[in-house]
N, C-alpha and C. Protein backbone atom coordinates (compact mmCIF):
# COMPACT_ATOMS: atom_id res chain seq x y z
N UNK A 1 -4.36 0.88 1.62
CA UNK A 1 -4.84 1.91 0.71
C UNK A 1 -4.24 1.65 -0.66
N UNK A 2 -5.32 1.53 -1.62
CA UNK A 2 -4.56 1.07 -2.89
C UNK A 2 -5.01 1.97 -4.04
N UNK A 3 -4.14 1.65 -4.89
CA UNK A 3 -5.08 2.41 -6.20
C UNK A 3 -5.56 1.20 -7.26
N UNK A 4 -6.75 1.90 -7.83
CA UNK A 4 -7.75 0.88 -8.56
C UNK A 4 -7.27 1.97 -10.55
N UNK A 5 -6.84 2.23 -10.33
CA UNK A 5 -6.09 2.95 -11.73
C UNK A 5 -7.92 3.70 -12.05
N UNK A 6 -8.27 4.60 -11.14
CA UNK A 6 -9.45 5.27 -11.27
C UNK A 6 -9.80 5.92 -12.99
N UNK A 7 -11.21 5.96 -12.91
CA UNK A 7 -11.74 6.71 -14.32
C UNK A 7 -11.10 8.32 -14.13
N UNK A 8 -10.98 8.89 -15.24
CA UNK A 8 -10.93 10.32 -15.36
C UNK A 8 -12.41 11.05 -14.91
N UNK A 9 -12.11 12.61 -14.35
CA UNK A 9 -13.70 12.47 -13.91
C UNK A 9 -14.03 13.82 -14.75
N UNK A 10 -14.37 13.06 -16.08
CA UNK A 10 -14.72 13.94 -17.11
C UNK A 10 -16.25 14.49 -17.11
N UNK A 11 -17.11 14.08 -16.08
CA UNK A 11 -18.58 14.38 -15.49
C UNK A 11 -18.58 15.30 -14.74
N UNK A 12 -17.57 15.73 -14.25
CA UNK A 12 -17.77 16.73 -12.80
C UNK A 12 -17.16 17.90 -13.31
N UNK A 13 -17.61 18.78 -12.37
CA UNK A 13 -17.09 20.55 -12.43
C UNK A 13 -16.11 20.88 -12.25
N UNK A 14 -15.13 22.05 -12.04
CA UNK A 14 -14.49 22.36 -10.93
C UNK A 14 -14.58 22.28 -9.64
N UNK A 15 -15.71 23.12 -9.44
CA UNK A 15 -15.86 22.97 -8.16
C UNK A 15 -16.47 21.65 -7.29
N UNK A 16 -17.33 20.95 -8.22
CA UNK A 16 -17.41 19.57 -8.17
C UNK A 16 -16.65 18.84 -7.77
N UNK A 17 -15.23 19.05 -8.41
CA UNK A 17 -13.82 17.94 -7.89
C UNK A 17 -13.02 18.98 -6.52
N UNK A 18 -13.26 20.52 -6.39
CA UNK A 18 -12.85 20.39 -5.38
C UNK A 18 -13.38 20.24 -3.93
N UNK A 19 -14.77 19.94 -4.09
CA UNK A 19 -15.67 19.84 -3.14
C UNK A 19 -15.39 18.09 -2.58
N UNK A 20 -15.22 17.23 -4.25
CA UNK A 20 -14.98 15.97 -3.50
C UNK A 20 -13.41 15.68 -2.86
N UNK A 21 -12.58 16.22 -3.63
CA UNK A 21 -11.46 16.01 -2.90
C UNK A 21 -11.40 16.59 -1.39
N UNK A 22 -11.68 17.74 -1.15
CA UNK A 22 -12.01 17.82 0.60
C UNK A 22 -12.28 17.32 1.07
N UNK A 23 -13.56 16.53 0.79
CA UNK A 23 -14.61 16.06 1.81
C UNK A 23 -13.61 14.06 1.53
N UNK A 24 -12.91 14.10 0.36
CA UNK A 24 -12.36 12.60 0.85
C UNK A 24 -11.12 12.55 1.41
N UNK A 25 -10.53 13.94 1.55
CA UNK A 25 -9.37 14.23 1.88
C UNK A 25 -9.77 13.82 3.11
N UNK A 26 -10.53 14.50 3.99
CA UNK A 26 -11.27 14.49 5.25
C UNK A 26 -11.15 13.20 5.93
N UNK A 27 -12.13 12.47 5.23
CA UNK A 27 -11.74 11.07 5.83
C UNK A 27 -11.00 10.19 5.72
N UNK A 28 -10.28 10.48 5.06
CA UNK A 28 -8.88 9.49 4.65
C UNK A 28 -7.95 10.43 6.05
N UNK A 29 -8.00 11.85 6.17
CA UNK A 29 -7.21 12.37 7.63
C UNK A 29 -8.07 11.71 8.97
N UNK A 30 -9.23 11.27 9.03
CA UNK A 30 -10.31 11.30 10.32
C UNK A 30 -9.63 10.02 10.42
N UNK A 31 -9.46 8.79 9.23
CA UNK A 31 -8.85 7.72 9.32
C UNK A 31 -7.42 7.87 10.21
N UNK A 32 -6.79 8.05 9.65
CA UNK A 32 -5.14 8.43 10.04
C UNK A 32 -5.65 8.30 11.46
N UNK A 33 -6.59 9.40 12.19
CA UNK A 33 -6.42 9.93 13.74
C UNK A 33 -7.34 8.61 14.36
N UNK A 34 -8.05 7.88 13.73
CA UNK A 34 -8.87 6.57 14.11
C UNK A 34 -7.72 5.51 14.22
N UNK A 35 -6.79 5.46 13.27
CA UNK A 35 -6.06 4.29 13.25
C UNK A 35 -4.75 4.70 14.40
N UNK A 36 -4.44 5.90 14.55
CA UNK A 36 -3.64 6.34 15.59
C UNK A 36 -4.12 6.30 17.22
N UNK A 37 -5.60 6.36 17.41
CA UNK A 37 -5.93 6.13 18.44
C UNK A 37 -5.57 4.83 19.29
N UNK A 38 -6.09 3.91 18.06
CA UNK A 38 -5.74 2.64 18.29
C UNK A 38 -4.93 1.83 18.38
N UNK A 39 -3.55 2.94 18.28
CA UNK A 39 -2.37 2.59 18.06
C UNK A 39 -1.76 1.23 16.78
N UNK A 40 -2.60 1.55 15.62
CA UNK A 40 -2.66 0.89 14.52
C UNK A 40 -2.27 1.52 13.20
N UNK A 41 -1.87 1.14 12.24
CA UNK A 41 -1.12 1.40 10.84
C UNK A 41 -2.19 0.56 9.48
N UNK A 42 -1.70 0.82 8.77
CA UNK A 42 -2.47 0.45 7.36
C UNK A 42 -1.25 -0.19 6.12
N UNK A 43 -1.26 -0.27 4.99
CA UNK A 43 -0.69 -0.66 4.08
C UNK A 43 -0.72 0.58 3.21
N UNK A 44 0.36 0.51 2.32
CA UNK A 44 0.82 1.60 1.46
C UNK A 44 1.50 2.55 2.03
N UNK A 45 1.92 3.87 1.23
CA UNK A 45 2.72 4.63 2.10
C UNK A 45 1.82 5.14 2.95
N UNK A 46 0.69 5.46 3.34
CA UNK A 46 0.25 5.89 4.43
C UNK A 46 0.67 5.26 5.43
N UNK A 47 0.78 3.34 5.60
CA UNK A 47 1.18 2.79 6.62
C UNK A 47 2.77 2.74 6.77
N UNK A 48 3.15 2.95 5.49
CA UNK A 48 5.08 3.19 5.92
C UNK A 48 5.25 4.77 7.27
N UNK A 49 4.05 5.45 6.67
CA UNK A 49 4.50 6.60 7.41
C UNK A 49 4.07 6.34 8.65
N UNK A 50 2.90 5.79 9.20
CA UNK A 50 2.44 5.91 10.72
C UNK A 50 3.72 4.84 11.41
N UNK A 51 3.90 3.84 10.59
CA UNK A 51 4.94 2.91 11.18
C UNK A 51 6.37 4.08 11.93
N UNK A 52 6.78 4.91 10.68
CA UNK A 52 7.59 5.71 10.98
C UNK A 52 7.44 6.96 12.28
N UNK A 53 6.62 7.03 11.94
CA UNK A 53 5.70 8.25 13.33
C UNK A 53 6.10 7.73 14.48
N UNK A 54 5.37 6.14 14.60
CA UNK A 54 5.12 5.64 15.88
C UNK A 54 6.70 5.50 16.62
N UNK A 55 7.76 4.71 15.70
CA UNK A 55 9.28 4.90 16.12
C UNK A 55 10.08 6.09 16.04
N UNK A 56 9.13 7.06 15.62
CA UNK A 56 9.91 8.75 16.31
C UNK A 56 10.54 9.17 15.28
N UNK A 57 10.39 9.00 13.85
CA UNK A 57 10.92 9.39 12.84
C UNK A 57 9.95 10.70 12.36
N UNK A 58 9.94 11.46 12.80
CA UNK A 58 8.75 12.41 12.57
C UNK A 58 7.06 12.56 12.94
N UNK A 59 6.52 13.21 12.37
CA UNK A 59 4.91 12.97 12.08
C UNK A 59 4.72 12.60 10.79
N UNK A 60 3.88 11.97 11.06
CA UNK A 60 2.92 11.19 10.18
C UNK A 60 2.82 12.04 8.90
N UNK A 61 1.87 13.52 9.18
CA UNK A 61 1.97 14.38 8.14
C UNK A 61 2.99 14.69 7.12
N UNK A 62 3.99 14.46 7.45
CA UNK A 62 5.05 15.22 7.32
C UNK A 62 5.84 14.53 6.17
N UNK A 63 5.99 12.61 6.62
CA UNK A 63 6.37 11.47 6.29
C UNK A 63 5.31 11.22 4.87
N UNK A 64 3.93 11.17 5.03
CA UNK A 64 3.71 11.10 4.34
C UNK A 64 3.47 11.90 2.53
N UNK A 65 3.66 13.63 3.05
CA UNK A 65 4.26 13.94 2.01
C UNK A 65 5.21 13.43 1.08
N UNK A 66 6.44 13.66 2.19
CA UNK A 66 7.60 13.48 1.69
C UNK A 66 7.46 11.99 0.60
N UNK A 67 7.51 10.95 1.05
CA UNK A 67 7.46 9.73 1.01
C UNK A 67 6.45 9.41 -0.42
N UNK A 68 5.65 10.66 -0.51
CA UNK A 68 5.07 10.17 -2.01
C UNK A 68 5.87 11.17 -3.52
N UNK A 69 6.46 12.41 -2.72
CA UNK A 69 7.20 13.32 -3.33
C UNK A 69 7.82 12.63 -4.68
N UNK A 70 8.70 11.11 -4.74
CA UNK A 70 8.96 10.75 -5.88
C UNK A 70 8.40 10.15 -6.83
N UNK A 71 6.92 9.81 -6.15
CA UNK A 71 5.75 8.80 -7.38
C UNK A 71 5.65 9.94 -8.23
N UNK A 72 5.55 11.22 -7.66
CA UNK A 72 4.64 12.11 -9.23
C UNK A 72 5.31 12.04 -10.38
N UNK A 73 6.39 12.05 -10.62
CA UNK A 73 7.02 12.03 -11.85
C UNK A 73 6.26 10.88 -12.71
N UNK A 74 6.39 9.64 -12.07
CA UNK A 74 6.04 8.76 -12.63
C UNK A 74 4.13 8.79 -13.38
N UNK A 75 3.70 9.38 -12.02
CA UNK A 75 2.24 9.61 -12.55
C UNK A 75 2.12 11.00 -13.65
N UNK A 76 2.75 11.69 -13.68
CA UNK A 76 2.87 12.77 -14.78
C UNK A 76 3.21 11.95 -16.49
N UNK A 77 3.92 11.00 -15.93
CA UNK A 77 4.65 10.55 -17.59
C UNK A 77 2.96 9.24 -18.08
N UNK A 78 2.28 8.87 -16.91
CA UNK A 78 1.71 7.90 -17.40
C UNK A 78 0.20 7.99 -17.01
N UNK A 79 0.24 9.03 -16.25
CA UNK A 79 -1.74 9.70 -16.04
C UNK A 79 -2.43 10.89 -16.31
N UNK A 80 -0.47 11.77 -16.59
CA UNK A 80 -1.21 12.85 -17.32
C UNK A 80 -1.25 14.05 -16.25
N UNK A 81 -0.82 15.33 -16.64
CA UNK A 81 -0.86 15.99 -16.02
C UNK A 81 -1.96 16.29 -15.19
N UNK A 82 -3.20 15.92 -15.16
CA UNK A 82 -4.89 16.36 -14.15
C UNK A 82 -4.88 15.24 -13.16
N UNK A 83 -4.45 14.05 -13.59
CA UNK A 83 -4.86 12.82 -12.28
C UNK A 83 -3.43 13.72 -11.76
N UNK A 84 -2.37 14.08 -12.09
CA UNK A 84 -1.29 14.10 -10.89
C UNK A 84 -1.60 15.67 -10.35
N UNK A 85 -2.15 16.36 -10.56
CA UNK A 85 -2.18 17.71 -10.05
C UNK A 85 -3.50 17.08 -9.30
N UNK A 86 -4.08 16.30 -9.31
CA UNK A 86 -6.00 15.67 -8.23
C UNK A 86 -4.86 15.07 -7.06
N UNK A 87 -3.70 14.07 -7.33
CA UNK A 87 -3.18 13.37 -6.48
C UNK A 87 -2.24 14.14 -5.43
N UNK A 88 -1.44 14.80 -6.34
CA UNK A 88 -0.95 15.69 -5.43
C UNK A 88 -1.69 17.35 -4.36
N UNK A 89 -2.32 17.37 -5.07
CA UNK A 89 -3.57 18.29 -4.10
C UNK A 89 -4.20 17.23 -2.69
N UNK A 90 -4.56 15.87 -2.98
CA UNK A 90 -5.58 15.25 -2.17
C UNK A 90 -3.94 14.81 -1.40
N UNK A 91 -2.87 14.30 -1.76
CA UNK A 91 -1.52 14.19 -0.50
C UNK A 91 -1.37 15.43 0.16
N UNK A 92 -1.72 16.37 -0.65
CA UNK A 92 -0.93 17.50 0.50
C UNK A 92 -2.34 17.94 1.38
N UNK A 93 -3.57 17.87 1.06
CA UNK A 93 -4.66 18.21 1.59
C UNK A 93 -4.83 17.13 2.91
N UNK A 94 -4.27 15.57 2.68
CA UNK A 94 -4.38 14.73 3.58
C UNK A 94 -3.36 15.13 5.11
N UNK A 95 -2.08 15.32 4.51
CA UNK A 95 -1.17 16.32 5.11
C UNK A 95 -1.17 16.84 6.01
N UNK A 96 -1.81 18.11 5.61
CA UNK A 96 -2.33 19.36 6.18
C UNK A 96 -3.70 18.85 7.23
N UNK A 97 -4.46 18.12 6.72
CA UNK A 97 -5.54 17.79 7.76
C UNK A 97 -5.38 17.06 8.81
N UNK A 98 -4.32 16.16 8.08
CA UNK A 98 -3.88 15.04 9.51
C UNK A 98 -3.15 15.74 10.73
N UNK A 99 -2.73 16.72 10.22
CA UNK A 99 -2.11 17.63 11.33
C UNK A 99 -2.70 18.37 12.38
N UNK A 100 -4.00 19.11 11.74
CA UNK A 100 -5.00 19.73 11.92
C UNK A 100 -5.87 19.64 13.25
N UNK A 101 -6.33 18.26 12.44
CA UNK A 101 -7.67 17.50 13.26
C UNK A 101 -7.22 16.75 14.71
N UNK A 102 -6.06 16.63 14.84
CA UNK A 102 -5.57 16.60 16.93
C UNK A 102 -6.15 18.37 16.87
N UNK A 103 -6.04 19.07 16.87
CA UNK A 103 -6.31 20.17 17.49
C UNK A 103 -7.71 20.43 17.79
N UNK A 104 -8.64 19.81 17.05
CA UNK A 104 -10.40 20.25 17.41
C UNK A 104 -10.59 18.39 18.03
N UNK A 105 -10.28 17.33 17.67
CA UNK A 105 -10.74 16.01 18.13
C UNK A 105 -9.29 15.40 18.71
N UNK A 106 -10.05 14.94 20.04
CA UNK A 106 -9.28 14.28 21.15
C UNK A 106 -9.71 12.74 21.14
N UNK A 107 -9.56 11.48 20.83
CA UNK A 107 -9.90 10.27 21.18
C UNK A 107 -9.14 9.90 22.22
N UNK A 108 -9.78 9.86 23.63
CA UNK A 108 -9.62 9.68 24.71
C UNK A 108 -8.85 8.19 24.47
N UNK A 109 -9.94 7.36 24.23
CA UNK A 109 -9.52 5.52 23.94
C UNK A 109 -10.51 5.39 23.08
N UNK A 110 -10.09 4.55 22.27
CA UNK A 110 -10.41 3.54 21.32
C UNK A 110 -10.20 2.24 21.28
N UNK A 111 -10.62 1.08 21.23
CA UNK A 111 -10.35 0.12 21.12
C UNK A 111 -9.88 -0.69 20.06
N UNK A 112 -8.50 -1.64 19.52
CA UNK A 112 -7.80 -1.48 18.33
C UNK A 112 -8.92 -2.01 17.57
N UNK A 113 -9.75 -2.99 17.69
CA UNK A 113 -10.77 -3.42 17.01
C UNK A 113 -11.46 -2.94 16.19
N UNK A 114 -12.07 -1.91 17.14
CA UNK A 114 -13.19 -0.55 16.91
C UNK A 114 -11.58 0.05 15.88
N UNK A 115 -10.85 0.53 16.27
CA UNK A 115 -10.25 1.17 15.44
C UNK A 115 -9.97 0.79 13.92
N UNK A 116 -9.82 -0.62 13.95
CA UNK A 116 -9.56 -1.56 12.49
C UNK A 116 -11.18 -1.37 11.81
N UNK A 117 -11.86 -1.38 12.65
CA UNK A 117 -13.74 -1.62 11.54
C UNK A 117 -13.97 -0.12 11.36
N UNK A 118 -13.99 0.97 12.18
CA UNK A 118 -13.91 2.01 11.88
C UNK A 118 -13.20 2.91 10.61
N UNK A 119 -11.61 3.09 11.01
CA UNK A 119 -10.67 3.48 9.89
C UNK A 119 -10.97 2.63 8.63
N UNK A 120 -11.00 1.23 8.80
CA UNK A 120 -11.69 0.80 7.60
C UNK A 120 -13.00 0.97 6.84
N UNK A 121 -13.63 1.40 7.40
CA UNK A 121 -14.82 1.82 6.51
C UNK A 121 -14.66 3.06 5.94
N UNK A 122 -14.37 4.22 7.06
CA UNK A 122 -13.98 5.72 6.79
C UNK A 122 -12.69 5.96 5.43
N UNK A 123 -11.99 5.06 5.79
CA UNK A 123 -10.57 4.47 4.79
C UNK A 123 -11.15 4.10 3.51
N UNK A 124 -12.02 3.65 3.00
CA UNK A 124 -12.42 2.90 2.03
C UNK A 124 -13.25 4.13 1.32
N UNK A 125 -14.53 4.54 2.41
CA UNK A 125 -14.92 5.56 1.95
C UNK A 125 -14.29 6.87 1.23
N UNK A 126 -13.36 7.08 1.71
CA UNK A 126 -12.67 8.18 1.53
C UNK A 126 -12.07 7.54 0.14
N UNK A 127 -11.23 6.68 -0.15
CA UNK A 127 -10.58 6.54 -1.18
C UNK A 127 -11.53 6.53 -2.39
N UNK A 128 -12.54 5.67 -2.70
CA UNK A 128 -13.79 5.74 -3.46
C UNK A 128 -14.13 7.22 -3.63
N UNK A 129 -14.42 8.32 -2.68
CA UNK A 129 -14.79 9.09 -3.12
C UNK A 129 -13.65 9.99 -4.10
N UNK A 130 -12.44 10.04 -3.82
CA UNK A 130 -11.13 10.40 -4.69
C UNK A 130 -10.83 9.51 -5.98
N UNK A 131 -11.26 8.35 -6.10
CA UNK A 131 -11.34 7.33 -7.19
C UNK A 131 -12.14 8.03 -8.24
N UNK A 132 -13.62 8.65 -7.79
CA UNK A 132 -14.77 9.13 -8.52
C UNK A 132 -14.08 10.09 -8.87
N UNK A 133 -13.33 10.87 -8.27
CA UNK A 133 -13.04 12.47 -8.97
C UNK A 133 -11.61 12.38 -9.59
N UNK A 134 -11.41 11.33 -10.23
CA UNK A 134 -9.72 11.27 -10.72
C UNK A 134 -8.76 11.16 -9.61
N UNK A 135 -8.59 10.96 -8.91
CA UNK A 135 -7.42 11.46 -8.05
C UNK A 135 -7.43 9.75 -7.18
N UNK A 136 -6.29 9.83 -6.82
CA UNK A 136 -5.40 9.33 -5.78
C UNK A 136 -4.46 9.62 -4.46
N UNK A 137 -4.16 8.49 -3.86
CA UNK A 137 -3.28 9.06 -3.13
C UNK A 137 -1.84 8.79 -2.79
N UNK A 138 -1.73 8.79 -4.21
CA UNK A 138 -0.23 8.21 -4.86
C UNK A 138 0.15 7.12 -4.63
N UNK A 139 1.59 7.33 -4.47
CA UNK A 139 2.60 6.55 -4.05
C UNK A 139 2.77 4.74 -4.48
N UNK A 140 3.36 3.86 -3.66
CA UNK A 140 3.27 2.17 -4.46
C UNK A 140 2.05 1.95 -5.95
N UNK A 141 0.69 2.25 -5.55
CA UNK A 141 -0.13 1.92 -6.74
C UNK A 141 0.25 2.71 -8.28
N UNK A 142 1.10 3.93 -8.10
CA UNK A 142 1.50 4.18 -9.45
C UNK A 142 2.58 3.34 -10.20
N UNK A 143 2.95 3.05 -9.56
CA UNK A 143 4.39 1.81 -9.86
C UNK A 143 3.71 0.43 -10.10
N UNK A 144 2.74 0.31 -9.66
CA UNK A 144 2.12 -1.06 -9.78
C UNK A 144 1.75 -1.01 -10.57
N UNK A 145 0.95 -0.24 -10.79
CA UNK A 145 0.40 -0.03 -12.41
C UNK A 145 1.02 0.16 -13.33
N UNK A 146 2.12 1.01 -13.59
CA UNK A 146 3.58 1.12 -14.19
C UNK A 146 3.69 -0.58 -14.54
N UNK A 147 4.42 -1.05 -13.39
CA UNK A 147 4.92 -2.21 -13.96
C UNK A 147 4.50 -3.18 -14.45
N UNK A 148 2.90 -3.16 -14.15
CA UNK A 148 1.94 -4.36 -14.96
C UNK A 148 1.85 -4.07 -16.27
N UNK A 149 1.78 -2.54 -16.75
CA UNK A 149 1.41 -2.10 -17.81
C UNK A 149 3.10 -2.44 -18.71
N UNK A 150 4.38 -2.08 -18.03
CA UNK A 150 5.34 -2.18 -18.95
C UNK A 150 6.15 -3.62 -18.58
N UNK A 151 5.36 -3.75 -17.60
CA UNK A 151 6.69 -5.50 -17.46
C UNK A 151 5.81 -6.50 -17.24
N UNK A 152 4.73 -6.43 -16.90
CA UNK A 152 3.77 -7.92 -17.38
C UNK A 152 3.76 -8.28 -15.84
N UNK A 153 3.82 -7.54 -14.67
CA UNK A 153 3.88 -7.68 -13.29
C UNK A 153 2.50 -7.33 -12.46
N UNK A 154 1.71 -8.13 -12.12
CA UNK A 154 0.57 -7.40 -11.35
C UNK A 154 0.52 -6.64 -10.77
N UNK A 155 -0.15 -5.89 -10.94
CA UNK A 155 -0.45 -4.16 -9.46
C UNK A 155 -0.59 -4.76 -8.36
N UNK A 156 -1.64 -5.72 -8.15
CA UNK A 156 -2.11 -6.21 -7.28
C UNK A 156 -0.65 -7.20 -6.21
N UNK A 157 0.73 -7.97 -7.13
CA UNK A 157 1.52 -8.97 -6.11
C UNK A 157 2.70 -7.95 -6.08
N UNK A 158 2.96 -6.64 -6.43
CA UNK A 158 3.32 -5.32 -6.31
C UNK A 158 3.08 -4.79 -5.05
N UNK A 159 1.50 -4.45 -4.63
CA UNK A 159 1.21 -3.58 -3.75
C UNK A 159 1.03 -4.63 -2.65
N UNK A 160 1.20 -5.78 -2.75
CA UNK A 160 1.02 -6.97 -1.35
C UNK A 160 2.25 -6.92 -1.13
N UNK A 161 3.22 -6.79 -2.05
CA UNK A 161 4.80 -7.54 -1.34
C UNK A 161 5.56 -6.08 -0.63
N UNK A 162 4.72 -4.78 -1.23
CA UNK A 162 5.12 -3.09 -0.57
C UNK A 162 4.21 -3.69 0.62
N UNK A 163 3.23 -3.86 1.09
CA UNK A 163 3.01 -4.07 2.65
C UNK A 163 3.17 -5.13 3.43
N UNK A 164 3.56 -6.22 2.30
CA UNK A 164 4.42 -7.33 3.64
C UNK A 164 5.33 -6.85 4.30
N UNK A 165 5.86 -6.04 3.42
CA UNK A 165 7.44 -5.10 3.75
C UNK A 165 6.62 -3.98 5.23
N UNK A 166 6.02 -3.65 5.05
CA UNK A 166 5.17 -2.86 5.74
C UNK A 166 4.85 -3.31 7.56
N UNK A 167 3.82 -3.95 7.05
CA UNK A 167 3.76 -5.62 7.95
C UNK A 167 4.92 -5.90 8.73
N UNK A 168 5.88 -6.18 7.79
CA UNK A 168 7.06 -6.90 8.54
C UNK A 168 8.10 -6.59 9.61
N UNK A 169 8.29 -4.51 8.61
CA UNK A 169 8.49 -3.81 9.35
C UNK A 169 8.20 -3.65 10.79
N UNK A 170 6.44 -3.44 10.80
CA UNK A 170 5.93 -3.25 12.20
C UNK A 170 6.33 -4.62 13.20
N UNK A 171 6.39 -5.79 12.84
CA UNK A 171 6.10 -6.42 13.59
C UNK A 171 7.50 -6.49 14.38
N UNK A 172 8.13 -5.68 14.02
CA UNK A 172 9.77 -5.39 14.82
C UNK A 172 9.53 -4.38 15.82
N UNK A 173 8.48 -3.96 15.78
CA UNK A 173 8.33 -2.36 16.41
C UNK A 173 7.16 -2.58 17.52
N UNK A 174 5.80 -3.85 16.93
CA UNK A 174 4.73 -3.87 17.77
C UNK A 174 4.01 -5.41 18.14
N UNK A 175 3.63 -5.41 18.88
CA UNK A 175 2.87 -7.26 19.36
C UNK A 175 2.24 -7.02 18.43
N UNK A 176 2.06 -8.73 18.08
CA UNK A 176 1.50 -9.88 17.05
C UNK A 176 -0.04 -8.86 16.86
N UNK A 177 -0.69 -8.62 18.01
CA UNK A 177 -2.13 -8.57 18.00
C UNK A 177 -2.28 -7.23 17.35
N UNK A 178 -1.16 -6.39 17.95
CA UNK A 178 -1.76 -5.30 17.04
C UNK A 178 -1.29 -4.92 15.28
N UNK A 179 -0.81 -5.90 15.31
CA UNK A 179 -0.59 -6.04 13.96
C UNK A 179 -1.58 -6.87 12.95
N UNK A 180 -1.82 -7.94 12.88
CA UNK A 180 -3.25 -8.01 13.17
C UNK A 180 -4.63 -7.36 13.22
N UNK A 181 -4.65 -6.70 14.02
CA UNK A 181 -5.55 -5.70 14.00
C UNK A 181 -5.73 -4.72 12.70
N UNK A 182 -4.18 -4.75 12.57
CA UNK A 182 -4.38 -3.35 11.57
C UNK A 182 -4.17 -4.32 10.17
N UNK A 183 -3.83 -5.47 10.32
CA UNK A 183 -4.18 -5.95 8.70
C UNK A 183 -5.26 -6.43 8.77
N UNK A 184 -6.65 -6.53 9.43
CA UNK A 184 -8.24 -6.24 9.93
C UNK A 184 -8.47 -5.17 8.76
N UNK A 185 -7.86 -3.92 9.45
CA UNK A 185 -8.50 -3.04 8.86
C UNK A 185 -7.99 -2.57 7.31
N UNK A 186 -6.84 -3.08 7.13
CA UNK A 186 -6.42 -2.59 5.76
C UNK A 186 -7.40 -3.99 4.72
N UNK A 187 -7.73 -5.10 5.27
CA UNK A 187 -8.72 -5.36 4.69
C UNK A 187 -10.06 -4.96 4.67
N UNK A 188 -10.84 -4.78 5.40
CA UNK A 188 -11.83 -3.43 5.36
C UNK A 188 -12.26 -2.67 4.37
N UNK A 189 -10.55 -1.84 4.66
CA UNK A 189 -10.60 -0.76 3.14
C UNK A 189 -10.72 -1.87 1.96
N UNK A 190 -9.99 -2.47 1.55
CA UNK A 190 -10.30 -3.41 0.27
C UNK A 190 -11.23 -3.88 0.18
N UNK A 191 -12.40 -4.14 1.03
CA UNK A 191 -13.61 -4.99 0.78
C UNK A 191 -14.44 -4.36 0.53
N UNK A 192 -14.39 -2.36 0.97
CA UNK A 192 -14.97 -1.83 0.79
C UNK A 192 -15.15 -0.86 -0.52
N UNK A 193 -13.99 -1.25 -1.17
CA UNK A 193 -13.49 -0.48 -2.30
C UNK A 193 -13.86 -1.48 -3.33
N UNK A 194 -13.56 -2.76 -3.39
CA UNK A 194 -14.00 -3.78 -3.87
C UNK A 194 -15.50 -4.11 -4.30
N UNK A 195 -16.61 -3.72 -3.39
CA UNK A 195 -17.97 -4.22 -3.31
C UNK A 195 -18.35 -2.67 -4.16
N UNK A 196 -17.47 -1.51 -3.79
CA UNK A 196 -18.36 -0.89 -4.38
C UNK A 196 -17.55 0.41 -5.71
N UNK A 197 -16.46 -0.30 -5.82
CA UNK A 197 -15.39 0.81 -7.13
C UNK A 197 -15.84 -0.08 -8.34
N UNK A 198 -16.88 -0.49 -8.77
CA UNK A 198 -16.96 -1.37 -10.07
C UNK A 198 -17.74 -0.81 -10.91
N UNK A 199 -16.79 -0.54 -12.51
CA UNK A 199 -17.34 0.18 -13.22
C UNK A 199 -18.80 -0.05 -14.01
N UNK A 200 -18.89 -1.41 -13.97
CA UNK A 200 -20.19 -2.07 -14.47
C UNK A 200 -21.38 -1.29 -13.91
N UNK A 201 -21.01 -1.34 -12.32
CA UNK A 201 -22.09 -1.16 -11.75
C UNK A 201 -22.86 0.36 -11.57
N UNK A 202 -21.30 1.10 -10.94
CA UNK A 202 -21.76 2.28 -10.39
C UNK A 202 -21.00 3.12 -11.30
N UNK A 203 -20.38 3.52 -11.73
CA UNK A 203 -19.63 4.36 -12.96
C UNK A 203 -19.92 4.56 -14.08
N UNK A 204 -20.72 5.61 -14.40
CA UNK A 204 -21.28 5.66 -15.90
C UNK A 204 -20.32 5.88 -16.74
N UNK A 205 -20.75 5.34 -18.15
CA UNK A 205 -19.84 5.31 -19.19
C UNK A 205 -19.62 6.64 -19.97
């Protein structure tokens, strides 16, 4: 899960942005419970936190608040008070849902596969739709962007070397394959964010 340093979403309503942040909040939580079925993780702090979940350091929900709690400062000094009040609404909305949604949906089994092509599409989707309405979902990509912008450091060999760390982590914790699996699906999300977050194409000026 990355950030693409999204447009401001100076086109939409109020209720416009809070209609999209729900509905991407939604699937970025439906993700979480897809990639948990499958007993699989992602990149960024979302995947620091399921990593943490899975070795008994809490819930997921819980972790992932916390765990983005110190990016806002940073996004306040450099996006402005509206992207960090969109980002911090869509973390705590992700939060709150990921918690939620075990209580009405049960995934009996999943298969990690199905779980990597799945969460990845739903994953991708979801972030795109929070991209469109200003918002994020914090954490590593504000620093990446930070540091490209003040130290001449890519966002992009920033947010790879936060989930090798990620990656590397797990692979202390889980077999080769399902690790694997879940860097499947954290590519997914990128291919899907990729083919279709481009301002040329789909983002009016």
């Amino acid at each position: 899960m990355t950030l693409l340093d999204p447009p401001p979403s100076t086109d939409h309503s109020l209720l416009e942005d809070i209609l999209g942040l729900i509905a991407g909040t939604a699937l970025m939580a439906l993700t979480v419970q897809l990639l948990q079925a499958g007993g699989l993780f992602t990149g960024q702090i979302a995947g620091l936190s399921l990593v943490l979940s899975y070795a008994g350091l809490g819930s997921f929900a819980l972790a992932f608040f916390l765990l983005n709690l110190p990016f806002y400062w940073l996004a306040m000094a450099r996006m402005g008070a509206r992207f960090t009040l969109k980002t911090f609404a869509a973390v705590a909305l992700v939060s709150v849902q990921s918690a939620l949604i075990p209580r009405v949906l049960d995934i009996a089994f999943l298969h990690p596969l199905a779980a990597a092509g799945l969460a990845g599409i739903t994953g991708g989707a979801g972030l795109l739709i929070l991209f469109r309405h200003g918002a994020t979902l914090g954490g590593v990509g504000i620093v990446a962007v930070y540091l490209q912008d003040t130290r001449g450091i890519k966002a992009g060999h920033v947010q790879l070397a936060f989930d090798a760390g990620v990656f590397g982590l797990a692979l202390t914790l889980f077999d080769w394959p399902m690790v694997a699996a879940s860097a499947l699906g954290a590519a997914i999300v990128n291919i899907v964010i990729t083919l279709n977050h481009r301002r040329d194409r789909y983002i009016a000026r």
